[in-house]
C-alpha atoms as a PDB file:
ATOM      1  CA  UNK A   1    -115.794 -19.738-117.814  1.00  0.00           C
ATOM      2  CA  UNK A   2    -113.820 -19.807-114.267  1.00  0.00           C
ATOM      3  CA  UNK A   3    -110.232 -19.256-113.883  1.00  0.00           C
ATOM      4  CA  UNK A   4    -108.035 -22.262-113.349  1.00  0.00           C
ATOM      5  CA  UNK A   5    -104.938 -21.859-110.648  1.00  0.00           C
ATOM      6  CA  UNK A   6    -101.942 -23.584-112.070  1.00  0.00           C
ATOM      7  CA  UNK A   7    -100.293 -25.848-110.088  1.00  0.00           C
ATOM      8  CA  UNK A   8     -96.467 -24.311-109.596  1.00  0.00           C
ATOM      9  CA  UNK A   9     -93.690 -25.062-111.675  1.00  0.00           C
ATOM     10  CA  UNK A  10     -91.466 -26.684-108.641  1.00  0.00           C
ATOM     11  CA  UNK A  11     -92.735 -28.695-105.554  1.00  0.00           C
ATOM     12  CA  UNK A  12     -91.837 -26.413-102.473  1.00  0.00           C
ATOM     13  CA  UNK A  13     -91.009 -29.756-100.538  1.00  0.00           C
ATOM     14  CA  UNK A  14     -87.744 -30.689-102.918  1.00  0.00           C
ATOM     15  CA  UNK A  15     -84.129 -29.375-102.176  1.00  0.00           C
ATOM     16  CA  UNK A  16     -82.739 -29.411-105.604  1.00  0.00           C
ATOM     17  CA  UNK A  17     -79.122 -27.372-105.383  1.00  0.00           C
ATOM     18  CA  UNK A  18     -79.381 -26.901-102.192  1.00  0.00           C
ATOM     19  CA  UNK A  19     -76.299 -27.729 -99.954  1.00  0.00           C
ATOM     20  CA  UNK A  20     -77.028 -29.189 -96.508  1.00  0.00           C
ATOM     21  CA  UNK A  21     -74.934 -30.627 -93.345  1.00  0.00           C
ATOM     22  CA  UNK A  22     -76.279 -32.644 -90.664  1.00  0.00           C
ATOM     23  CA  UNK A  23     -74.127 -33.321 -87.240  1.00  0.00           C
ATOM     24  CA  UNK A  24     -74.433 -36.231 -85.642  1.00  0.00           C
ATOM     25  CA  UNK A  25     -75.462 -37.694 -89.245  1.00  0.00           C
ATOM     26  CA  UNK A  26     -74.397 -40.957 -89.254  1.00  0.00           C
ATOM     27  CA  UNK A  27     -77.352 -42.716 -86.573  1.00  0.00           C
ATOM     28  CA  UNK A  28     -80.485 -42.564 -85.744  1.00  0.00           C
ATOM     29  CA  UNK A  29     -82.422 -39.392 -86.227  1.00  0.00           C
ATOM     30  CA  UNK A  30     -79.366 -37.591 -87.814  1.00  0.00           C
ATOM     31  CA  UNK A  31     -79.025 -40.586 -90.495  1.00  0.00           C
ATOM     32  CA  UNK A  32     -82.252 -40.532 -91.431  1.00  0.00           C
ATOM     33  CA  UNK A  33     -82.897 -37.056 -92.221  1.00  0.00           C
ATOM     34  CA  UNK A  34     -79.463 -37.366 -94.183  1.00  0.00           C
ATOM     35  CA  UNK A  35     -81.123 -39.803 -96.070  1.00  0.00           C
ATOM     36  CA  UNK A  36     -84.332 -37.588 -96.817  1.00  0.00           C
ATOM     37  CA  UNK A  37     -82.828 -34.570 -97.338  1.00  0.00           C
ATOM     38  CA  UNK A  38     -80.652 -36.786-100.064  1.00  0.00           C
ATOM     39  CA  UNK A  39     -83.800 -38.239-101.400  1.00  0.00           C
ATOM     40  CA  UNK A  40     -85.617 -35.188-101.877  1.00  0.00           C
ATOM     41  CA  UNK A  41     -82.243 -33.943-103.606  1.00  0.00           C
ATOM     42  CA  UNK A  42     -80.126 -32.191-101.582  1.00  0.00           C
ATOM     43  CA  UNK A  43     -76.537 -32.585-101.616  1.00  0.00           C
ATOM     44  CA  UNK A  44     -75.906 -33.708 -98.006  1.00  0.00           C
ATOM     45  CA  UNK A  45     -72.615 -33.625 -95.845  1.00  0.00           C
ATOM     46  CA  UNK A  46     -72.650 -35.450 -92.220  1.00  0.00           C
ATOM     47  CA  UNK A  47     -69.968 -34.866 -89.261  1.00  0.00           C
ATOM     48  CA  UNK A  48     -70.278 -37.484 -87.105  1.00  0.00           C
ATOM     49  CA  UNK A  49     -67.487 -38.776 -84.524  1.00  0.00           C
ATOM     50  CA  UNK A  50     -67.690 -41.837 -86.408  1.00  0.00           C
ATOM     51  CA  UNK A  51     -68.848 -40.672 -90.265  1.00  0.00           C
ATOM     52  CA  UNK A  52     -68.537 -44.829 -91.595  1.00  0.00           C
ATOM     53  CA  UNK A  53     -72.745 -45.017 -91.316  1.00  0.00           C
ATOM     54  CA  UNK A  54     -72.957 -42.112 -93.545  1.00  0.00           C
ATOM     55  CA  UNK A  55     -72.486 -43.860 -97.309  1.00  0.00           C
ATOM     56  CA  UNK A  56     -73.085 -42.540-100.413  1.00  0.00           C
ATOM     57  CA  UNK A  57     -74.452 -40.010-101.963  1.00  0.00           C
ATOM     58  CA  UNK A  58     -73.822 -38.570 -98.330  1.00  0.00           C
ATOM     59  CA  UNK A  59     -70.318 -37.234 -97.403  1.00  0.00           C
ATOM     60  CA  UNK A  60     -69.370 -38.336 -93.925  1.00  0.00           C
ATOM     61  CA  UNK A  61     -66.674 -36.041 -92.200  1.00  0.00           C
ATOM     62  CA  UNK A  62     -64.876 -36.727 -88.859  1.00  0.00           C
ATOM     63  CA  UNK A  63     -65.850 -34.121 -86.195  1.00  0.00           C
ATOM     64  CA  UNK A  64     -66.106 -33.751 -82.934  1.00  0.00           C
ATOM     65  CA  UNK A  65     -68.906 -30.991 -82.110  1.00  0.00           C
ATOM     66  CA  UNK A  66     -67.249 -30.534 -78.835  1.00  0.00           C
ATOM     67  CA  UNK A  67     -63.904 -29.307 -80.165  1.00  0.00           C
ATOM     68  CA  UNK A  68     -63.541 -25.848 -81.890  1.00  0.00           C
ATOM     69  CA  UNK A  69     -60.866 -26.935 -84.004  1.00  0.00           C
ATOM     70  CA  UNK A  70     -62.363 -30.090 -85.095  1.00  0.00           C
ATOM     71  CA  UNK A  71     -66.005 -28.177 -85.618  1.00  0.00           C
ATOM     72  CA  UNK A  72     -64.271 -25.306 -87.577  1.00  0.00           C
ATOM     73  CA  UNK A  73     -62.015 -27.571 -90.035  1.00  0.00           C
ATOM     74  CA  UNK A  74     -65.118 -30.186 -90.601  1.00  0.00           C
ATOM     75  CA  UNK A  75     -67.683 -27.725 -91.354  1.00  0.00           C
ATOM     76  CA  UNK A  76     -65.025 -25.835 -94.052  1.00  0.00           C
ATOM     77  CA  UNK A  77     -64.430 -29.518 -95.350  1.00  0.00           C
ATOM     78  CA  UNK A  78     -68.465 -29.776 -95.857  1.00  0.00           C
ATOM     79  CA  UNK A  79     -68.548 -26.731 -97.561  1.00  0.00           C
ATOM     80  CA  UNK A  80     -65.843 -27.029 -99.859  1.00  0.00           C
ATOM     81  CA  UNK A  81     -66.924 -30.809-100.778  1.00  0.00           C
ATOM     82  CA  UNK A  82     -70.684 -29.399-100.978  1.00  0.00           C
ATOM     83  CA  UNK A  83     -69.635 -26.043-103.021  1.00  0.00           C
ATOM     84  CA  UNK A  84     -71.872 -23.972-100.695  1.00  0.00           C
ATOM     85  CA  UNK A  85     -74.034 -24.512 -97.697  1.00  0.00           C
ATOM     86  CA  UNK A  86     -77.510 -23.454 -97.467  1.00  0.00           C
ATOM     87  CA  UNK A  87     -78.887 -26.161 -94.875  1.00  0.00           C
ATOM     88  CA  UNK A  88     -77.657 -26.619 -91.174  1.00  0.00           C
ATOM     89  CA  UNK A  89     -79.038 -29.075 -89.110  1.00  0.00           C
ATOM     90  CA  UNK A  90     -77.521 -28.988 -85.459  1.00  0.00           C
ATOM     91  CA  UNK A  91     -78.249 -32.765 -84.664  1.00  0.00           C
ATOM     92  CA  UNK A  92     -75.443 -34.345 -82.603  1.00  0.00           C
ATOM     93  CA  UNK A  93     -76.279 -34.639 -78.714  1.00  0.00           C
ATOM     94  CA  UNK A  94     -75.622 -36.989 -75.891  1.00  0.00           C
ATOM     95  CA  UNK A  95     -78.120 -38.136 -73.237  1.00  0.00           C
ATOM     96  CA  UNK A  96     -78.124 -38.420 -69.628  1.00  0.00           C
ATOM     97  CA  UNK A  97     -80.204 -40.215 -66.861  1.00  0.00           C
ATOM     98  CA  UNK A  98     -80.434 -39.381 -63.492  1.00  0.00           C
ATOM     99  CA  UNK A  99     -82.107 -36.955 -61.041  1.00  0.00           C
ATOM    100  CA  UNK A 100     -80.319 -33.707 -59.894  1.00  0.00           C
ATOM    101  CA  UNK A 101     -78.140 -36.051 -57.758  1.00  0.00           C
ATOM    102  CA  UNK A 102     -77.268 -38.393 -59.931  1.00  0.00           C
ATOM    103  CA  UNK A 103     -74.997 -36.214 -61.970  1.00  0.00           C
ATOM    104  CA  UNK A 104     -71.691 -34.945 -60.871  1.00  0.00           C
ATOM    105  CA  UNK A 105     -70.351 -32.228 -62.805  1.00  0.00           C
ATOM    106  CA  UNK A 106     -68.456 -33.860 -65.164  1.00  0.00           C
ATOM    107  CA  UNK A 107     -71.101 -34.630 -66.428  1.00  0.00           C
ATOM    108  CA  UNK A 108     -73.259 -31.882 -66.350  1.00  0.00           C
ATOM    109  CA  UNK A 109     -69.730 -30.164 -68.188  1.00  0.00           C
ATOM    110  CA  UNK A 110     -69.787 -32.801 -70.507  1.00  0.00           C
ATOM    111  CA  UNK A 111     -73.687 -32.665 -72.009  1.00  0.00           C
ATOM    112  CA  UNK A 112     -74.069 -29.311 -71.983  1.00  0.00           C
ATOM    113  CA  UNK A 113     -71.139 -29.323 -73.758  1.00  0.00           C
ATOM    114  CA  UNK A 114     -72.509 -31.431 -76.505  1.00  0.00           C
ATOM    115  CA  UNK A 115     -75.834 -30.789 -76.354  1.00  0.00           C
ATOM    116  CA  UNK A 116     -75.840 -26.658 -76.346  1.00  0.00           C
ATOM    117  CA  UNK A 117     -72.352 -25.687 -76.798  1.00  0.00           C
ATOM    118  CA  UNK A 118     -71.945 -28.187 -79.965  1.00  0.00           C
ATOM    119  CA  UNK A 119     -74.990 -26.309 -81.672  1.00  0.00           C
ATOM    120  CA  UNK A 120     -73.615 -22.575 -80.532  1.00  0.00           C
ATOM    121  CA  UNK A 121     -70.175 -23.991 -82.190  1.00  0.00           C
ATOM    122  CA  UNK A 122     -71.296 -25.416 -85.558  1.00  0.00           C
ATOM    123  CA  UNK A 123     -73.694 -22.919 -86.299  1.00  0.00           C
ATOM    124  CA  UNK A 124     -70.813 -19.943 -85.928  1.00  0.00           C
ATOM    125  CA  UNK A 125     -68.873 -22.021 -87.919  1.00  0.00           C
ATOM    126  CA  UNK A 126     -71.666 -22.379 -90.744  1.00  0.00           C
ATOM    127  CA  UNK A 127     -72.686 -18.061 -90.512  1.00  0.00           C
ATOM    128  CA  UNK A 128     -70.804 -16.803 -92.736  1.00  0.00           C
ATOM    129  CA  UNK A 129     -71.522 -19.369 -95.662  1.00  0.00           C
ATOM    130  CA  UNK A 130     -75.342 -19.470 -94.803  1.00  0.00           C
ATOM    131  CA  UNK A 131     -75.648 -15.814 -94.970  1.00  0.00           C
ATOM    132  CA  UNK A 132     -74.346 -16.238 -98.370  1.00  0.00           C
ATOM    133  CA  UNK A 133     -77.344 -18.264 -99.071  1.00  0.00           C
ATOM    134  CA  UNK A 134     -80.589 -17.643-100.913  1.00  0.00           C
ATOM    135  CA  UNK A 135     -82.255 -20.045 -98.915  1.00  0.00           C
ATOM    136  CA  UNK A 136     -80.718 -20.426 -95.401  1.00  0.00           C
ATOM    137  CA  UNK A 137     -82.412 -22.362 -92.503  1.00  0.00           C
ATOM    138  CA  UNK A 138     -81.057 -24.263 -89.412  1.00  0.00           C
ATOM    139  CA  UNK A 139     -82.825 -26.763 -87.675  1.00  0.00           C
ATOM    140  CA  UNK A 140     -82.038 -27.805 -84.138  1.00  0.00           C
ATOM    141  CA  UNK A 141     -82.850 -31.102 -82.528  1.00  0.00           C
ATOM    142  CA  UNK A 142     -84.415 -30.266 -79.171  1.00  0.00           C
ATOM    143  CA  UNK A 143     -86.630 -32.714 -77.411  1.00  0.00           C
ATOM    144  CA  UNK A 144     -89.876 -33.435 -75.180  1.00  0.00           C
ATOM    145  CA  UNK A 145     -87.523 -33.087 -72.547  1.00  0.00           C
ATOM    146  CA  UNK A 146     -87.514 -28.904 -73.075  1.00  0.00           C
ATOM    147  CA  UNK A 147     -90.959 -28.943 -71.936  1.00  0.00           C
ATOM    148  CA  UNK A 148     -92.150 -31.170 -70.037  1.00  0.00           C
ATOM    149  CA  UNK A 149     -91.106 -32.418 -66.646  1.00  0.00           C
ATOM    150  CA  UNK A 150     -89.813 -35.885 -67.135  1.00  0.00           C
ATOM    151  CA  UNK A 151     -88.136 -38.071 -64.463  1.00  0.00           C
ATOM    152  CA  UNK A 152     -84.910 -39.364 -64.243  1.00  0.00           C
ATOM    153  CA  UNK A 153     -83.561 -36.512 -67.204  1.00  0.00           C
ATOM    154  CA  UNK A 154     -82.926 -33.450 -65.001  1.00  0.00           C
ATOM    155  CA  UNK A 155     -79.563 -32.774 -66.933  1.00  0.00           C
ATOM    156  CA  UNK A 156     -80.927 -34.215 -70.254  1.00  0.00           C
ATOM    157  CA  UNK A 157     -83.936 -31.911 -69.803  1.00  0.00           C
ATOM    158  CA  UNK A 158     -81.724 -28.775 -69.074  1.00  0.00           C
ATOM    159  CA  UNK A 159     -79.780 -28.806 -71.742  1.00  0.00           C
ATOM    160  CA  UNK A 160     -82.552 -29.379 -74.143  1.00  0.00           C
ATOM    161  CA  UNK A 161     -84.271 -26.107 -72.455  1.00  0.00           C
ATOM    162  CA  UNK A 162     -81.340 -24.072 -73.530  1.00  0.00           C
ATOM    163  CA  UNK A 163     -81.351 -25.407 -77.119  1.00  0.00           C
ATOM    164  CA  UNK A 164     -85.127 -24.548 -76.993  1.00  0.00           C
ATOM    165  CA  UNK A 165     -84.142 -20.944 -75.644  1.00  0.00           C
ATOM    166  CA  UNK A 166     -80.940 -21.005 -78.117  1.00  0.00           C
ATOM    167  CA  UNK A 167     -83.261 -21.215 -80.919  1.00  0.00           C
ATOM    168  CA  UNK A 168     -85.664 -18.755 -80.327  1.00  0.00           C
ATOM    169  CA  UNK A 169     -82.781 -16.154 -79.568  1.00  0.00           C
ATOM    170  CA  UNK A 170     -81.250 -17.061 -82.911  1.00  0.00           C
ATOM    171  CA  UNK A 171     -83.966 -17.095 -84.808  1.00  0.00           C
ATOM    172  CA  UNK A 172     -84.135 -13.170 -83.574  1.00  0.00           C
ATOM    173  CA  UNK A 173     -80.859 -12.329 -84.159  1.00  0.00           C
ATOM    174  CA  UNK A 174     -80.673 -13.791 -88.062  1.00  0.00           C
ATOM    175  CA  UNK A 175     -84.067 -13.164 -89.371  1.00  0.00           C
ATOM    176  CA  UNK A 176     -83.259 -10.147 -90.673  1.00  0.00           C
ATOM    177  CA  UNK A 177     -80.212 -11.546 -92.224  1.00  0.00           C
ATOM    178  CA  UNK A 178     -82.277 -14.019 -94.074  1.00  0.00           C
ATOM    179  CA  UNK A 179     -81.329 -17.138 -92.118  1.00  0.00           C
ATOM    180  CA  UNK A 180     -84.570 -19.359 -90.970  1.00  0.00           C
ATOM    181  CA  UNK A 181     -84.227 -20.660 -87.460  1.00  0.00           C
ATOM    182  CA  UNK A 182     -86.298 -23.456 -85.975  1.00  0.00           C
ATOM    183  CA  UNK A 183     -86.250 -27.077 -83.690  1.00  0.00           C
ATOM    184  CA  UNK A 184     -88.022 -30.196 -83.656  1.00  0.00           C
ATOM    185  CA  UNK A 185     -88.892 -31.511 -80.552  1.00  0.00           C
ATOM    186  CA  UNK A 186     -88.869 -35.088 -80.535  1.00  0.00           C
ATOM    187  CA  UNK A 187     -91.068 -37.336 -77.899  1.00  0.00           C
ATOM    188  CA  UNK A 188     -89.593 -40.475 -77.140  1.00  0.00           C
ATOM    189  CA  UNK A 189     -87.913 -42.004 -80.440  1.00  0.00           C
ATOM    190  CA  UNK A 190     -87.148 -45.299 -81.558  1.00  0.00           C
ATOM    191  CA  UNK A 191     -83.503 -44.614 -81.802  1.00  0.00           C
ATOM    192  CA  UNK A 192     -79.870 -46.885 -80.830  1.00  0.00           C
ATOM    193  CA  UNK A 193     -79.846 -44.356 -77.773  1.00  0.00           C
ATOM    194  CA  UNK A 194     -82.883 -45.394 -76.596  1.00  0.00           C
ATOM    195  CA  UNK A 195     -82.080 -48.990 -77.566  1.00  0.00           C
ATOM    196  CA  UNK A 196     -79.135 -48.722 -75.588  1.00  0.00           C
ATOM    197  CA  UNK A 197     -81.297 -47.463 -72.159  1.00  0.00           C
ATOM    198  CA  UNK A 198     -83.603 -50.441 -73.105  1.00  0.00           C
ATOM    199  CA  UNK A 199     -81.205 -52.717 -73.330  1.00  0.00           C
ATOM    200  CA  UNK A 200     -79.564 -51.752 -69.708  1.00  0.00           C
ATOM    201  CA  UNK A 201     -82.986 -51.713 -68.166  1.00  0.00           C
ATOM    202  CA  UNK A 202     -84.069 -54.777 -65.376  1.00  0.00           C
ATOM    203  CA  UNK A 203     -86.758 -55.718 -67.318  1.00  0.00           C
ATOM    204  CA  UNK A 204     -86.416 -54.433 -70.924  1.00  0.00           C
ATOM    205  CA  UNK A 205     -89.813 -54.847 -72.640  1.00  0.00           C
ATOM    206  CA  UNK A 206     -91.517 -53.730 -69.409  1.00  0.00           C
ATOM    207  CA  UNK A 207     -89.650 -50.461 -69.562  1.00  0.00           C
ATOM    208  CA  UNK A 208     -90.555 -50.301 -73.597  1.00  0.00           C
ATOM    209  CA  UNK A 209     -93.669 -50.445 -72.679  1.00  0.00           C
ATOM    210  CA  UNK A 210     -93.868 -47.955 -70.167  1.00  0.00           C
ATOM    211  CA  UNK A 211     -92.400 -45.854 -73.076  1.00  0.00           C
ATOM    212  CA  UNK A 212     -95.083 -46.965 -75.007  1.00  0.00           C
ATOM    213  CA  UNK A 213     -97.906 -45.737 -72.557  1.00  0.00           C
ATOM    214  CA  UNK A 214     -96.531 -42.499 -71.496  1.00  0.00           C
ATOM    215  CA  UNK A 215     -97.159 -41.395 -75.282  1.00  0.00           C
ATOM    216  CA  UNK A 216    -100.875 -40.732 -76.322  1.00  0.00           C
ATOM    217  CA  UNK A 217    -100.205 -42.599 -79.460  1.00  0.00           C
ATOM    218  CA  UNK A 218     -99.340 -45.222 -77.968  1.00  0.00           C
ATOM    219  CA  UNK A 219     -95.859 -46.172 -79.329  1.00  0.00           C
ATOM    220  CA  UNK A 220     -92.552 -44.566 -79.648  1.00  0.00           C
ATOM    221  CA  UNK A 221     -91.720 -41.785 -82.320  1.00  0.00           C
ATOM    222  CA  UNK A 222     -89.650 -43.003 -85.337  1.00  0.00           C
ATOM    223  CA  UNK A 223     -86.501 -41.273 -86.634  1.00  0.00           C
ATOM    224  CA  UNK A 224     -88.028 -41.417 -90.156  1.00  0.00           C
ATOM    225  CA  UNK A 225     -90.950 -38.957 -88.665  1.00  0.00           C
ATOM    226  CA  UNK A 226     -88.657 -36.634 -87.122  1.00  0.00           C
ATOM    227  CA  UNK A 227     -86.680 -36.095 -90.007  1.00  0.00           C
ATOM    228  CA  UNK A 228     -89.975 -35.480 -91.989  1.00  0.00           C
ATOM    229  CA  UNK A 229     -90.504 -32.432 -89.691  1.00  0.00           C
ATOM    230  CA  UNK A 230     -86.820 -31.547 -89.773  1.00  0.00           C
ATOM    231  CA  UNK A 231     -87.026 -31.465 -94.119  1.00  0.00           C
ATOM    232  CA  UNK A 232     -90.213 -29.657 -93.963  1.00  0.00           C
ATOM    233  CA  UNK A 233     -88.758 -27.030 -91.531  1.00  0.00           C
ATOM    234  CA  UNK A 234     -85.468 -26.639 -93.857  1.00  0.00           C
ATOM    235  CA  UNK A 235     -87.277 -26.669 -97.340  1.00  0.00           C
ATOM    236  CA  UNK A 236     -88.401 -23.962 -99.217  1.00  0.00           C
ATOM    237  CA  UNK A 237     -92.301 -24.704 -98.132  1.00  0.00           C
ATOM    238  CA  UNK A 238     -91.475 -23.455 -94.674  1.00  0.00           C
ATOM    239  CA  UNK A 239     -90.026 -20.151 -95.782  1.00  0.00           C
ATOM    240  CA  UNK A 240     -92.453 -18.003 -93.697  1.00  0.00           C
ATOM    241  CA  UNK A 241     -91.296 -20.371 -90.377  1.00  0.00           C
ATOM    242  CA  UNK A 242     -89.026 -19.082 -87.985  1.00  0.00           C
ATOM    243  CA  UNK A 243     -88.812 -19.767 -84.259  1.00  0.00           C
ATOM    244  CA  UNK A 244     -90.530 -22.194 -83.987  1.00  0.00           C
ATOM    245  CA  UNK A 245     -90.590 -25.376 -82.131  1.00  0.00           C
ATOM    246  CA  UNK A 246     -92.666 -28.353 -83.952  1.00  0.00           C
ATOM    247  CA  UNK A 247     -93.496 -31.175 -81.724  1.00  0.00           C
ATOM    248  CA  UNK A 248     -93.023 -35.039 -83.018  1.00  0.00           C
ATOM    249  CA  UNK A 249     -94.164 -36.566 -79.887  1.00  0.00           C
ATOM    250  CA  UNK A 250     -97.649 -38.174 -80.878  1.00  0.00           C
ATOM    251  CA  UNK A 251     -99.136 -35.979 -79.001  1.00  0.00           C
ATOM    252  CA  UNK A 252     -97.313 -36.384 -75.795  1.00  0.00           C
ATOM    253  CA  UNK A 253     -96.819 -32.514 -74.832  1.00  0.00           C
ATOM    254  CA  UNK A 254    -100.288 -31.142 -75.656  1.00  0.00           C
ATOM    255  CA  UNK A 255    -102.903 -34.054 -74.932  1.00  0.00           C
ATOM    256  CA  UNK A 256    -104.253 -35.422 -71.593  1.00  0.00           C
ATOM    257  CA  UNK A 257    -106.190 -38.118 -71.945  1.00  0.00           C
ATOM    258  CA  UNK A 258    -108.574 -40.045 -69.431  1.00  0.00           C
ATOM    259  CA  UNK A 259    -107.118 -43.588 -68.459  1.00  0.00           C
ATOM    260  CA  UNK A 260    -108.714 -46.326 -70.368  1.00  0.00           C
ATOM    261  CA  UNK A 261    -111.193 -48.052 -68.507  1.00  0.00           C
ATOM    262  CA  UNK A 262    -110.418 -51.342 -67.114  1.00  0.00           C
ATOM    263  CA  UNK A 263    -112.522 -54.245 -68.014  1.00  0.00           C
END
């Protein structure tokens, strides 16, 4: 007679309890992992500069990630509406075109500002109620950008390096305080930003089609598939991950493929 291995009692992909916050919820990427992590039951909080695309169950805040004050007093409001917080997920960001000319320094103040600075602000703010947590994990949204040399996103691409680097060094300094620390590095996703860049682009469905081609799959990334990668990475089935960045690019870091042939 052989041994039978029972299944487990609870599916390591569900979020039951658990309390988690999203910036930059209320759009694109941000919204839909909202969504998931609410589906898979989570109770879910979103700070968002404009929180009405967040509806219920989720609980849209007003915050700006590039204002102490505002990141400080939404993240306590999360956590006092949520009773807890166990589940950070540093989402908000800006983007940027341009060369290294292109940019004056307002602008380079203004993204990294956002982009790196909003994470380093939020996540201080959501320390000392994660480390209170059974089951803490943070999830950054980095990018393609971090590494791989694309053109026309020199700023873009520098401060998605840093969150890259941000990561890792956090992930070091919290392990050992039982707080999980990982990113998701999106390729090219079908998102209102890039709508946006589409949309002020000479010839629009040429330039979505150069999108298209630059990625081995041969289309963009959706936000529903980054926000897969961003639940697995904060659920309990990922408890042995830390530091790590998981690409959602279809393949467009790691593969080189020949041309296809013309006929």
């Amino acid at each position: 007679m052989t041994d039978r291995i029972s299944a487990p009692d609870t599916d390591p992909d569900r979020l039951d309890g658990l309390k988690a916050l999203v910036t930059g919820g209320a759009s694109g990427i941000g919204l839909a992992t909202a969504r998931l992590l609410a589906a898979r039951g989570a109770d879910v909080a979103v700070l968002d500069l404009d929180p009405s695309g967040a509806r219920a169950p989720l609980h849209g805040i007003k915050a700006d990630v590039s204002d102490e004050t505002s990141v400080r007093e939404g993240v306590g409001a999360a956590v006092e509406r949520l009773g807890g917080l166990d589940i950070l997920v540093n989402n908000a960001g800006i983007g940027a075109a341009g060369t290294v000319e292109d940019n004056d320094d307002a602008q380079w103040h203004r993204v990294l500002d956002v982009n790196v600075l909003g994470m380093v602000r939020t996540t201080r703010a959501a320390l000392p109620h994660l480390r209170r947590s059974a089951h803490a994990a943070v999830v950054n949204t980095c990018s393609i950008a971090a590494t791989a040399g694309l053109p026309q996103r020199a700023l873009y691409s520098a401060s998605k390096g840093a969150v890259l680097s941000l990561t890792l060094a956090m992930a070091a300094d919290h392990v050992r305080e039982g707080v999980r620390v990982n990113c998701v590095n999106p390729g090219t996703a079908d998102t209102p930003w890039v709508g946006r860049l589409l949309d002020a682009a000479d010839d629009p469905e040429a330039e979505r089609a150069a999108l298209n081609a630059r990625q081995p799959m041969g289309r963009l990334v959706s936000a529903e598939e980054v926000a897969a990668a961003i639940a697995y990475l904060a659920s309990p089935a990922a408890a042995s991950v830390t530091g790590t960045a998981l690409a959602v690019d279809g393949g467009m870091q790691g593969l080189r493929l020949r041309p296809v042939a013309a006929r």
